[in-house]
Protein backbone atom coordinates (compact mmCIF):
# COMPACT_ATOMS: atom_id res chain seq x y z
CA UNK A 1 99.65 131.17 131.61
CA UNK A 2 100.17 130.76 128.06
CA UNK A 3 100.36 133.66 125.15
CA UNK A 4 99.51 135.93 128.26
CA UNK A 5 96.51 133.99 128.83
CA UNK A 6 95.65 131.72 132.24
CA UNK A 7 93.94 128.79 130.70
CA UNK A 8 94.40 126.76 134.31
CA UNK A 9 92.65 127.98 137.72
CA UNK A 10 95.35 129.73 139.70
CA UNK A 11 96.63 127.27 142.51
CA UNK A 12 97.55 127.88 145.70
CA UNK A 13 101.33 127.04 146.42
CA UNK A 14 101.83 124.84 149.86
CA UNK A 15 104.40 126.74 152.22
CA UNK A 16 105.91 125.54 155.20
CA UNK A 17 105.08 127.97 158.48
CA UNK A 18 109.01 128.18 158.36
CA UNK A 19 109.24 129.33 155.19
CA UNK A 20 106.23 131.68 155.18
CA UNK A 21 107.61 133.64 158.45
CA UNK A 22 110.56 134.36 156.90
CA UNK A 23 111.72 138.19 158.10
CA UNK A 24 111.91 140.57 155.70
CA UNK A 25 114.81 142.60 156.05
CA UNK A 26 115.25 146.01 153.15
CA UNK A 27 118.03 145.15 150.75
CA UNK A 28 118.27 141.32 151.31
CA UNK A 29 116.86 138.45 148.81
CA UNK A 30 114.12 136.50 150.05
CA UNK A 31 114.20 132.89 148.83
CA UNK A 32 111.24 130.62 148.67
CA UNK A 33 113.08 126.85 147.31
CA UNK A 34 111.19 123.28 147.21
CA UNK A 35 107.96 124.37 146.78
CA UNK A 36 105.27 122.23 145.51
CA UNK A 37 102.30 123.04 143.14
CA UNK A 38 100.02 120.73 141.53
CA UNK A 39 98.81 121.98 138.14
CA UNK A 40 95.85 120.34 136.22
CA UNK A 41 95.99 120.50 132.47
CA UNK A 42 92.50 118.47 132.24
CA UNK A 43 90.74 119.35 129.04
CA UNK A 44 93.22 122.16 128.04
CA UNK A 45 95.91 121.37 125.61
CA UNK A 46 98.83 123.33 125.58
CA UNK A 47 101.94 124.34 122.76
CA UNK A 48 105.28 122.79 122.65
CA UNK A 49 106.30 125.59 125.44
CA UNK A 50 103.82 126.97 128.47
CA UNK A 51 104.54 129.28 131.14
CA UNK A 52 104.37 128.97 134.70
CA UNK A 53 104.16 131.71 136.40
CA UNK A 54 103.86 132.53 140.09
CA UNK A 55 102.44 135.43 142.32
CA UNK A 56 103.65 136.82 145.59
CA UNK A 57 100.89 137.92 148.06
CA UNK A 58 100.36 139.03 151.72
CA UNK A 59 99.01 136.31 153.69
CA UNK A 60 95.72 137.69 154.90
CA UNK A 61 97.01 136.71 158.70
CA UNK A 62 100.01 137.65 158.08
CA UNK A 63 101.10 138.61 162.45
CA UNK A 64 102.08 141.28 162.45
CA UNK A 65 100.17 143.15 159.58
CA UNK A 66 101.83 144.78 156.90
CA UNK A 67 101.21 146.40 153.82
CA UNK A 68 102.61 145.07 150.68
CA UNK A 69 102.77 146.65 146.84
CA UNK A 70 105.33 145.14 144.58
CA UNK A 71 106.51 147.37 142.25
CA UNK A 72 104.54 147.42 138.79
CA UNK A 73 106.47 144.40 136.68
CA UNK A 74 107.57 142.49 139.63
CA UNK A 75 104.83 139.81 139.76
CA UNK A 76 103.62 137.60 137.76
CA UNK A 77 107.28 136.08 137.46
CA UNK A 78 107.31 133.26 134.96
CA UNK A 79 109.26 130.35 133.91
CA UNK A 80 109.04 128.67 130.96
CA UNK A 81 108.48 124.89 130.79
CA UNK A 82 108.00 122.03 127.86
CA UNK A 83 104.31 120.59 127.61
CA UNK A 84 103.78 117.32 125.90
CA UNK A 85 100.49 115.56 124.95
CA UNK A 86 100.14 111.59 124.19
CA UNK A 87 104.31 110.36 123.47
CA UNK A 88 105.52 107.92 121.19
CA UNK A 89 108.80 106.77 121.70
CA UNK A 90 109.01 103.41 119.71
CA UNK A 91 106.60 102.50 116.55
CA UNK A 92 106.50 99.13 114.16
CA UNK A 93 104.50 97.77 111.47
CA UNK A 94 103.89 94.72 109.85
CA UNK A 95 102.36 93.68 106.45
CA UNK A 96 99.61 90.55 107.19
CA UNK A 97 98.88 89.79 103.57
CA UNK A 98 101.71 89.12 102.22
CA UNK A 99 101.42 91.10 99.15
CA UNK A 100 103.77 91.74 96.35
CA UNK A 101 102.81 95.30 94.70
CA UNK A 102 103.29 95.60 90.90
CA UNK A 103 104.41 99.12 89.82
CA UNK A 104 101.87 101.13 88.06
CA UNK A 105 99.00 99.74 88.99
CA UNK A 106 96.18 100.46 91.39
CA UNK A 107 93.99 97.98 93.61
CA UNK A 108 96.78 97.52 95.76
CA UNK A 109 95.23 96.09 99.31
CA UNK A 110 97.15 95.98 102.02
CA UNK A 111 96.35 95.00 105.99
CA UNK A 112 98.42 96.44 108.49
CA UNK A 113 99.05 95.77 112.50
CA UNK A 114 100.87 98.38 113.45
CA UNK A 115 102.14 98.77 117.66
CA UNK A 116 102.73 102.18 119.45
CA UNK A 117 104.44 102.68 122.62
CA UNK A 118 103.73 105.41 124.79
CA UNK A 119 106.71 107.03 127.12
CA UNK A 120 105.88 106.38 130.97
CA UNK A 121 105.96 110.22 131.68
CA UNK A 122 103.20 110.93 128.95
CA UNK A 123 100.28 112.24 128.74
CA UNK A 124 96.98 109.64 128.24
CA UNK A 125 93.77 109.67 126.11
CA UNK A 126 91.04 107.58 126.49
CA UNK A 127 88.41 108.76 123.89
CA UNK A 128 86.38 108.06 120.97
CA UNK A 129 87.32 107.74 117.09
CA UNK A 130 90.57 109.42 118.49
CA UNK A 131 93.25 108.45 115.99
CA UNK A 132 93.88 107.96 112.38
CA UNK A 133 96.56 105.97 109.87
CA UNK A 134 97.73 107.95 107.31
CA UNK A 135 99.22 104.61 104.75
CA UNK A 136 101.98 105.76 101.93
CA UNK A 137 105.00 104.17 100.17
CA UNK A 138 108.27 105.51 100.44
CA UNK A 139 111.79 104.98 98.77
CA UNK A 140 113.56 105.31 102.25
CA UNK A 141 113.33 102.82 104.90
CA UNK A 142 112.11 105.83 108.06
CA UNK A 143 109.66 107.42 105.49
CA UNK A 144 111.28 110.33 105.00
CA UNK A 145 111.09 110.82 101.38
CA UNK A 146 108.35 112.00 99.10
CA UNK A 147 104.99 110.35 100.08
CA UNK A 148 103.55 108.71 97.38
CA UNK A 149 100.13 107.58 96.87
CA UNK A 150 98.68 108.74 100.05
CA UNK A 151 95.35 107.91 101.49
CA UNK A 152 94.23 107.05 105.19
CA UNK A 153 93.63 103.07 106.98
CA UNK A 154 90.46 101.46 107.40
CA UNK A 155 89.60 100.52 110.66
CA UNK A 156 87.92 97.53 112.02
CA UNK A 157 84.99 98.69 114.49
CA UNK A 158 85.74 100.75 117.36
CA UNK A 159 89.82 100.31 116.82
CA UNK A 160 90.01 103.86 116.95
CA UNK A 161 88.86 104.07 120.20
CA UNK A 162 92.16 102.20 121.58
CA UNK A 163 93.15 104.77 124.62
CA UNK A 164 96.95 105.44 124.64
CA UNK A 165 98.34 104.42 128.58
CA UNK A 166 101.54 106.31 130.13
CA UNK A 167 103.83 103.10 129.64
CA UNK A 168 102.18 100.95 127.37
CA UNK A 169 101.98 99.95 124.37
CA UNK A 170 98.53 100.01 122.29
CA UNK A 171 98.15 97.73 119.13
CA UNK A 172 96.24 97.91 116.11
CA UNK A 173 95.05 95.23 113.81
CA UNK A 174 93.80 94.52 110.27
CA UNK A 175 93.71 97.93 109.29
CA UNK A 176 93.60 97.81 105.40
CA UNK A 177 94.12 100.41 102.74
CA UNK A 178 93.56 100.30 98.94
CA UNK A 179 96.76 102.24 97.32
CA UNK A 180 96.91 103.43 93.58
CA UNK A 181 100.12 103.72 91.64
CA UNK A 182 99.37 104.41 88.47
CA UNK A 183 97.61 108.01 89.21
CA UNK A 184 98.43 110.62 88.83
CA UNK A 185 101.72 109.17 87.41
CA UNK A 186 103.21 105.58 87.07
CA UNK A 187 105.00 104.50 89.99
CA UNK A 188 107.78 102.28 89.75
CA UNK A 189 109.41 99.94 92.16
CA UNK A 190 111.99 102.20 93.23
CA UNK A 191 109.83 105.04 94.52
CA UNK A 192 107.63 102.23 96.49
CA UNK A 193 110.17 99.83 98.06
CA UNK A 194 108.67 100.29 101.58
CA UNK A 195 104.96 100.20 103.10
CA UNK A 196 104.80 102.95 105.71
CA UNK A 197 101.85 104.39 108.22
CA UNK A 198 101.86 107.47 109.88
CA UNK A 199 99.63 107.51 113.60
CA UNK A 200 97.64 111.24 113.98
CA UNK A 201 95.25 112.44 116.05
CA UNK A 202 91.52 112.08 114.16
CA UNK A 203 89.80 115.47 112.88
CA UNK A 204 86.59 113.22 114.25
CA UNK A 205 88.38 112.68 117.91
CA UNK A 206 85.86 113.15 120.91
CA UNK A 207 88.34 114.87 122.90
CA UNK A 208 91.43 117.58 121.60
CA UNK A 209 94.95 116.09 122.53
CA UNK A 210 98.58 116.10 121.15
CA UNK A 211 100.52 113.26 119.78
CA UNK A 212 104.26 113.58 119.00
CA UNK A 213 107.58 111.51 119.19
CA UNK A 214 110.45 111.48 121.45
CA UNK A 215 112.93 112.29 120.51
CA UNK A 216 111.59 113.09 117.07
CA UNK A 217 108.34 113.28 115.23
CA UNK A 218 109.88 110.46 113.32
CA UNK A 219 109.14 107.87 115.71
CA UNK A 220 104.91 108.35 114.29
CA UNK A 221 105.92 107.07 111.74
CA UNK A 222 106.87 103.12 110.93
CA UNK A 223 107.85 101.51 107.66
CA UNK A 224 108.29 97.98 106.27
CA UNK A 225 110.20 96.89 102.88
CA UNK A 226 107.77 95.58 100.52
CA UNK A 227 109.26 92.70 97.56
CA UNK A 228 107.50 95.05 94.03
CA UNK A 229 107.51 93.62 90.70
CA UNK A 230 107.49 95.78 87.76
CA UNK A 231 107.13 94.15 83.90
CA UNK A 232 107.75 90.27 83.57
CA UNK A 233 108.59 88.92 80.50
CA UNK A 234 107.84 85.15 79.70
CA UNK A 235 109.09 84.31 76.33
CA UNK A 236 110.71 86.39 73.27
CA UNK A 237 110.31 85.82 69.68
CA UNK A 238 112.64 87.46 67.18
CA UNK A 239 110.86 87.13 63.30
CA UNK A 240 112.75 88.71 60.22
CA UNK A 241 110.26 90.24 57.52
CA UNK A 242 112.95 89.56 54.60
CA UNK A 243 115.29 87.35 54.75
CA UNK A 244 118.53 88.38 52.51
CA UNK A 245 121.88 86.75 52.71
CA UNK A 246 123.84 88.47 55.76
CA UNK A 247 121.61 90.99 56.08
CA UNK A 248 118.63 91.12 58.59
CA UNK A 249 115.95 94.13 57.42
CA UNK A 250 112.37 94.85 59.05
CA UNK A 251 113.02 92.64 61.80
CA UNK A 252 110.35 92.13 64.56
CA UNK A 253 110.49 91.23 68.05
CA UNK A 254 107.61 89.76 70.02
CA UNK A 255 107.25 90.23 73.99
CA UNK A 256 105.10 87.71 75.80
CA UNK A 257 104.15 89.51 79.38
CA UNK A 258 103.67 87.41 82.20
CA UNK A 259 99.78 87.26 83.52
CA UNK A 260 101.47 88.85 86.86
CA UNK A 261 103.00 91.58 85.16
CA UNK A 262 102.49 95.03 85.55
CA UNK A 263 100.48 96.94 83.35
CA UNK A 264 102.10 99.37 81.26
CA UNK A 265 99.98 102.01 78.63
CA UNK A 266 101.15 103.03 75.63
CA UNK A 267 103.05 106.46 76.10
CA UNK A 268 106.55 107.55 75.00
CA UNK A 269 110.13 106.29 74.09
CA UNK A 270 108.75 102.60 76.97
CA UNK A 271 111.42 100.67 74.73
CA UNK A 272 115.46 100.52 73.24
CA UNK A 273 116.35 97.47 71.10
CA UNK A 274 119.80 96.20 70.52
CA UNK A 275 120.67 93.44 67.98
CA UNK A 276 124.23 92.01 68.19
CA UNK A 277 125.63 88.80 66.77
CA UNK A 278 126.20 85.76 68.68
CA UNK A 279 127.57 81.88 68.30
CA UNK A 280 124.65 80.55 70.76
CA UNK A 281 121.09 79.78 70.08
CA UNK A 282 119.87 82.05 72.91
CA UNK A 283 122.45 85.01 72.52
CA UNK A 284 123.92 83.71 75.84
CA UNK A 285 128.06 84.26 75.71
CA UNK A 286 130.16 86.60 73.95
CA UNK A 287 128.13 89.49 71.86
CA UNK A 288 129.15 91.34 68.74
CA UNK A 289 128.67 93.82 66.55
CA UNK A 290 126.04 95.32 69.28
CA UNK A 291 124.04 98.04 67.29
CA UNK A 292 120.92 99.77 68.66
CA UNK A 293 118.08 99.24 66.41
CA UNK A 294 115.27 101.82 65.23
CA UNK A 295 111.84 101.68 67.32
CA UNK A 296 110.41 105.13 65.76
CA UNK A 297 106.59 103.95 65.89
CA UNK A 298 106.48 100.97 67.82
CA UNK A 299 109.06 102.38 70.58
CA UNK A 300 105.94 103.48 72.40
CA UNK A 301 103.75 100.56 72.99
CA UNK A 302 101.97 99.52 76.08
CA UNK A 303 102.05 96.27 78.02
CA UNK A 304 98.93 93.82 78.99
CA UNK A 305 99.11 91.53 81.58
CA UNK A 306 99.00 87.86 79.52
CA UNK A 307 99.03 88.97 76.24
């Protein structure tokens, strides 16, 4: 019974002869230990908690007859109980491509083979397009933080059919996903340092069934820390517009991006400039006389790969 509700066929409970001649004397406890039912959940899924519930009736050759009415309330008597679908006690993932992402940008492909195990006292599934990836980066290592750019795996033909087995684990392979960081805002390298995937049950699955994690929901969940590059800068040029004695006016310095950098657009306040004095060619060693510099106009401008 569950919500008040039987959603299995009531089952008849096996009883010794001993126990089910038991005298009945007015005033005394009867107990009924060690029984054994068999309860099929086929096809019905249940919540976190069910009830079990049991009935007391006359045995219809019962010797000698009787008659029997419990009092109203008395029966059914239930018991509370935990219900579990498909378990997943240990998850792990594992990049195949070998990619380095680059903050802020999109086109990010990634392949993932990703292993499940299921606890030996679970529930199974065998079914079609049962189960789906859901692929996101994450600043914490367990996924646990805000789940940026979202969206769900690809898989190869008929991997979604892989049935989950009380005891084993089920694999699968080369599932890809194409992840976007630079909508709807820029992401940088510290809000994507790990690759995580999420297993859930498909909206598309050919049967209904539960999945969840022992001893957490957690466990659904596996992550992997991903090496993320953000802007690369291959050479600087400083060039001074005038060129009076000890002082340096209208100066202008000249970024050259690495072709594997990220891209960055022109938006607001991207840039500070310091200029400082030093006895070394490449302002290596001691600085001084460290001022910050004015950028209004020019503080703002974007970044392309190369150029």
């Amino acid at each position: 019974m569950a919500n008040g509700n039987n959603f299995t066929p009531e089952e008849n409970v096996v009883i010794s002869v001993s126990k089910a001649s038991k005298d009945i004397t007015a005033g005394t406890d009867i107990q009924l230990s060690d029984l054994t039912v068999t309860v099929g959940l086929t096809d019905f899924i249940c919540p976190a908690t069910v009830q079990l519930c049991v009935v007391l009736e006359k045995n219809d050759s019962a010797n000698p007859d009787f008659t029997f009415v419990p009092n109203t309330g008395v029966f059914p008597s239930c018991v509370d109980i935990d219900c579990e679908g498909v378990v997943i006690t240990s998850s792990s993932l594992t990049e195949s491509s070998g990619i380095t992402f680059k903050e802020g940008a999109n086109n990010q492909v990634v392949d993932l083979d990703l292993r499940f195990m299921v606890a030996e006292d679970s529930g199974g599934i065998d079914g079609s397009d049962q189960w789906a990836i859901e692929v996101f980066v994450n600043s914490e290592y367990d996924g646990t933080d805000v789940m940026y750019s979202k969206v769900y795996g690809v898989f190869p033909q008929n991997v979604a059919n892989i049935p989950a087995i009380p005891g084993e684990n089920f694999n699968f392979s080369s599932v890809s996903a194409t992840l976007d960081f630079s909508s709807p805002i820029y992401l940088p390298c510290g809000d994507i340092f790990y690759l995580c995937a999420s297993l859930k049950k498909a909206d598309t699955a050919s049967k209904n069934f539960t999945v969840s994690g022992r001893p957490t929901d957690a466990l659904l969940t596996a992550c992997e820390r991903k090496a993320c590059e953000g802007v690369i800068v291959e050479n600087t040029e400083l060039t001074f517009i005038t060129d009076t004695p000890f002082v340096k006016e209208g100066s202008t310095e000249t970024l050259a991006p690495a072709s594997d950098s990220s891209t960055l657009t022109t938006a607001v306040s991207l840039w500070s400039v310091k200029a400082f004095g030093s006895s070394r060619s490449d302002g290596s060693g001691d600085r001084s006389a460290v001022v910050a510099v004015d950028t209004i106009g020019v503080g703002a401008v974007g970044v392309t790969p190369g150029q």
